[in-house]
C-alpha atoms as a PDB file:
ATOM      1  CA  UNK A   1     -22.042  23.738   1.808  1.00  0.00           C
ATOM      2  CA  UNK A   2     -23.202  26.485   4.034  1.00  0.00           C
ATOM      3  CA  UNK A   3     -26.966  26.227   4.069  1.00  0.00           C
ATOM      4  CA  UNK A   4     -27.437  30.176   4.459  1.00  0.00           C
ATOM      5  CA  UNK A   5     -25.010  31.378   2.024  1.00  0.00           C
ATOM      6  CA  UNK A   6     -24.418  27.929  -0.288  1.00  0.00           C
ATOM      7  CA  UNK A   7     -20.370  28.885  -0.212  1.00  0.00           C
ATOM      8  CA  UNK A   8     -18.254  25.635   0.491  1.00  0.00           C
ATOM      9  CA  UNK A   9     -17.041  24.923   3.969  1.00  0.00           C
ATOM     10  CA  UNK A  10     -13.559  24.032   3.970  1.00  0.00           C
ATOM     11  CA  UNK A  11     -10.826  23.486   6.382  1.00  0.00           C
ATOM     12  CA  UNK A  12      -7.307  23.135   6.030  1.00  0.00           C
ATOM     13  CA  UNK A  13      -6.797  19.895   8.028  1.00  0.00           C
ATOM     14  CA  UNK A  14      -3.313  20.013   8.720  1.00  0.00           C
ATOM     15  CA  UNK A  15      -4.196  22.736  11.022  1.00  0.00           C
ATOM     16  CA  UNK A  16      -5.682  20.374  13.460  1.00  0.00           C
ATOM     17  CA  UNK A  17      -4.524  18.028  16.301  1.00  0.00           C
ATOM     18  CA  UNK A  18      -6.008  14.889  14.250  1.00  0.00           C
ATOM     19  CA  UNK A  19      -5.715  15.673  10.585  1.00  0.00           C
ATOM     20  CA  UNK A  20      -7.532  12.320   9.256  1.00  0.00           C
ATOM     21  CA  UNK A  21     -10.581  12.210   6.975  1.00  0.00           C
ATOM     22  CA  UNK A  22     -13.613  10.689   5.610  1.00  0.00           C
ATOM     23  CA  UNK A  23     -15.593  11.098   2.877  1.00  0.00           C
ATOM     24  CA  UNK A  24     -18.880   9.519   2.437  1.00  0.00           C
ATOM     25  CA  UNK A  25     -21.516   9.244  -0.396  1.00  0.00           C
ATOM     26  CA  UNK A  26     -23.526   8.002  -3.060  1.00  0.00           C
ATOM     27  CA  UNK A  27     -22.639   5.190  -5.422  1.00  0.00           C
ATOM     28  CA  UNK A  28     -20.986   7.210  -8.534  1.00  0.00           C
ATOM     29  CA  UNK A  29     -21.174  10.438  -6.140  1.00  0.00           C
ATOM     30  CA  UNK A  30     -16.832  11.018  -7.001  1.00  0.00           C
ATOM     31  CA  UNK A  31     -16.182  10.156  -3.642  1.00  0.00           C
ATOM     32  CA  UNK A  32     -13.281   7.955  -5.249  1.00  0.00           C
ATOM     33  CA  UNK A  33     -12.093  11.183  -7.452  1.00  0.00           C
ATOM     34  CA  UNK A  34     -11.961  13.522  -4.281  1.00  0.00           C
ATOM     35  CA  UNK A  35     -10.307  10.983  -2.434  1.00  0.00           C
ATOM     36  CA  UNK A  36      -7.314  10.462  -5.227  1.00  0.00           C
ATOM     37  CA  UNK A  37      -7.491  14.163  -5.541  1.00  0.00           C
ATOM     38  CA  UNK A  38      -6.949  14.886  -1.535  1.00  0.00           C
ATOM     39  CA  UNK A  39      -4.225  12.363  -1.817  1.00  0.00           C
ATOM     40  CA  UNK A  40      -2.277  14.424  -4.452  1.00  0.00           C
ATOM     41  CA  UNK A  41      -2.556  17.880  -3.226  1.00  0.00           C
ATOM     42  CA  UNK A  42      -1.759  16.782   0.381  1.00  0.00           C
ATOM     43  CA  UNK A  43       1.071  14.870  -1.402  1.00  0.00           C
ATOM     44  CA  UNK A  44       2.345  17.618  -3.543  1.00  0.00           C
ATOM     45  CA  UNK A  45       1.183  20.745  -0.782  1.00  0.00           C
ATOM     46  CA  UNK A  46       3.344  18.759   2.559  1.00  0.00           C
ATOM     47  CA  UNK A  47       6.038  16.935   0.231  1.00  0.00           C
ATOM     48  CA  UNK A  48       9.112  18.698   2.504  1.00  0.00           C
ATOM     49  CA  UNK A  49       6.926  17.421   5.517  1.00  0.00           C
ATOM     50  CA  UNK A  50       7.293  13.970   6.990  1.00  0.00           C
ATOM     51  CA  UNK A  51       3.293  13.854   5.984  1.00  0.00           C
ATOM     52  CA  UNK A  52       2.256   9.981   6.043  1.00  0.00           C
ATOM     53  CA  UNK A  53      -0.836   9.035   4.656  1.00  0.00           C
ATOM     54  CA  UNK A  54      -2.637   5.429   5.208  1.00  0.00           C
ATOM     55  CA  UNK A  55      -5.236   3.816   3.090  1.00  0.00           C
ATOM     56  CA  UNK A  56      -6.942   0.991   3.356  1.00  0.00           C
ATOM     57  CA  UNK A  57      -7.489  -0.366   0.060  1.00  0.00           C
ATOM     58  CA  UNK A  58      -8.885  -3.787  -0.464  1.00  0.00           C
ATOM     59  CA  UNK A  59      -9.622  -3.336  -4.060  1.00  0.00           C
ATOM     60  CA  UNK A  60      -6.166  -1.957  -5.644  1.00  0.00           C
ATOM     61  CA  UNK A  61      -7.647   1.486  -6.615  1.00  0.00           C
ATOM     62  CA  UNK A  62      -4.886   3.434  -5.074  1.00  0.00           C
ATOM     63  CA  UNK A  63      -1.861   1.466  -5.967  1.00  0.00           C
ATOM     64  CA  UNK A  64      -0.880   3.700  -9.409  1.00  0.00           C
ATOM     65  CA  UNK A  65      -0.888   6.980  -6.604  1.00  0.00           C
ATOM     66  CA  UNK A  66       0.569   4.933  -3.707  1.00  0.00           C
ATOM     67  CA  UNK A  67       3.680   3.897  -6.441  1.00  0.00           C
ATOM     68  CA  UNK A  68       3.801   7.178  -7.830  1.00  0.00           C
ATOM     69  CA  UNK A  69       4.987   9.058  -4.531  1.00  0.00           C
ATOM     70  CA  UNK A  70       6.845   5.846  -3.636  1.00  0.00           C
ATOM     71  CA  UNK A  71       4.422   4.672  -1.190  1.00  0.00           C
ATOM     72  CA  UNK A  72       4.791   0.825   0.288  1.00  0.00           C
ATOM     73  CA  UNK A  73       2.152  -1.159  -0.264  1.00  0.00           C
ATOM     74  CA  UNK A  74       2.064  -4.356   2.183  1.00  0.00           C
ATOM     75  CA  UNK A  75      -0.578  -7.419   1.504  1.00  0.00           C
ATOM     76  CA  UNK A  76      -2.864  -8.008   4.639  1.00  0.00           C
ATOM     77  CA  UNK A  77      -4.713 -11.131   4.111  1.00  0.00           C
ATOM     78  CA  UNK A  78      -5.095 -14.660   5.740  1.00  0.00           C
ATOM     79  CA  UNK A  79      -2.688 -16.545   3.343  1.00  0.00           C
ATOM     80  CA  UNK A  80      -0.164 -13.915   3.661  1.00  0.00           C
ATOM     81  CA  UNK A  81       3.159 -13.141   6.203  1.00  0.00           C
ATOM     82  CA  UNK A  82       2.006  -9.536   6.922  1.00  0.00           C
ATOM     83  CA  UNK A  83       0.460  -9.365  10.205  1.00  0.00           C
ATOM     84  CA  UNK A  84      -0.659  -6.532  12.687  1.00  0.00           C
ATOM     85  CA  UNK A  85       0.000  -6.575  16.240  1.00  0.00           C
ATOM     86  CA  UNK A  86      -2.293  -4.254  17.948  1.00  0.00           C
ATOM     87  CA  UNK A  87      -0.071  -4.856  21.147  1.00  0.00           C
ATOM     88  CA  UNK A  88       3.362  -3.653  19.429  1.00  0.00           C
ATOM     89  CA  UNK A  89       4.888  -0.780  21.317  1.00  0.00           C
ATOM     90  CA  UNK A  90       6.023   1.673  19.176  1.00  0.00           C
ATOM     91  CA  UNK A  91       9.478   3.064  19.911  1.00  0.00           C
ATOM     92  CA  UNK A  92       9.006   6.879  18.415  1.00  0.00           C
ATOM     93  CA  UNK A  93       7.869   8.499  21.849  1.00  0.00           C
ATOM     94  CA  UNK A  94      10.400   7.084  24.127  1.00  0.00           C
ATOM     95  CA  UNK A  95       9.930  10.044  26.346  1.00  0.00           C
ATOM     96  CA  UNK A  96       6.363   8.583  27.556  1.00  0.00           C
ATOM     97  CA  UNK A  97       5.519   5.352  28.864  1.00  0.00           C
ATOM     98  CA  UNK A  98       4.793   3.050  25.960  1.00  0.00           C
ATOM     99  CA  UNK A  99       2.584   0.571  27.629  1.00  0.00           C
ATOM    100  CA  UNK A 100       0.792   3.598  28.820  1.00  0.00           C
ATOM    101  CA  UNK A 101       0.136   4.908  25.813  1.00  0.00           C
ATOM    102  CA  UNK A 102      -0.709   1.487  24.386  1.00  0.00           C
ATOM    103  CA  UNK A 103      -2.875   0.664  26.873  1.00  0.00           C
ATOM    104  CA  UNK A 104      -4.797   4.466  26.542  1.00  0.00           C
ATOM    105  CA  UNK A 105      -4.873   3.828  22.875  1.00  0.00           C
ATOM    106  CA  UNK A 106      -6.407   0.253  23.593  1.00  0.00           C
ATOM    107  CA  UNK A 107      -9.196   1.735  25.817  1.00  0.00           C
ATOM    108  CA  UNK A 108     -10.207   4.197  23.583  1.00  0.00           C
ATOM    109  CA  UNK A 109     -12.570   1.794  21.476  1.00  0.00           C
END
């Protein structure tokens, strides 16, 4: 909220070169409810776009929304076959050198 003014600051993140997001506050503060209701609009606003949205969910609350716009959900635990590979090289920008890009990506924490 604008200090000066108190109008709401908003921004339409698609609009930018990283679109992601964050939202931060108090136990029983909605964060939860803004987050769901992000989730839709974004869904329902970009649903002719190839828009791909990726939560991390340890506690199940998104699975109803992730089913509901037939997202996948994949199990990421120690007694399960899902794995990450931080090293994989992803093959959707052939046209620059993967291990480059990896290795750029890699640096940047």
């Amino acid at each position: 909220m604008n200090q000066i003014s108190s109008n709401i600051i908003t921004i339409d993140r698609s609009l930018l070169n990283t679109p992601s997001g964050l939202i931060l506050g108090t136990s029983g503060a909605g964060k939860g409810m803004a987050t769901k209701h992000e989730i839709i609009t974004t869904k329902i606003k970009e649903s002719g776009e190839n828009t791909e949205i990726i939560i991390v969910d340890p506690e199940a609350e998104y699975s109803v929304i992730g089913r509901t716009f037939g997202g996948e959900m994949i199990d990421i635990a120690p007694d399960s076959q899902t794995y990450l590979n931080v090293l994989d090289l992803s093959e959707e920008n052939m046209d620059e050198d993967p291990v480059k890009v990896k290795s750029e990506f890699l640096l940047s924490f």
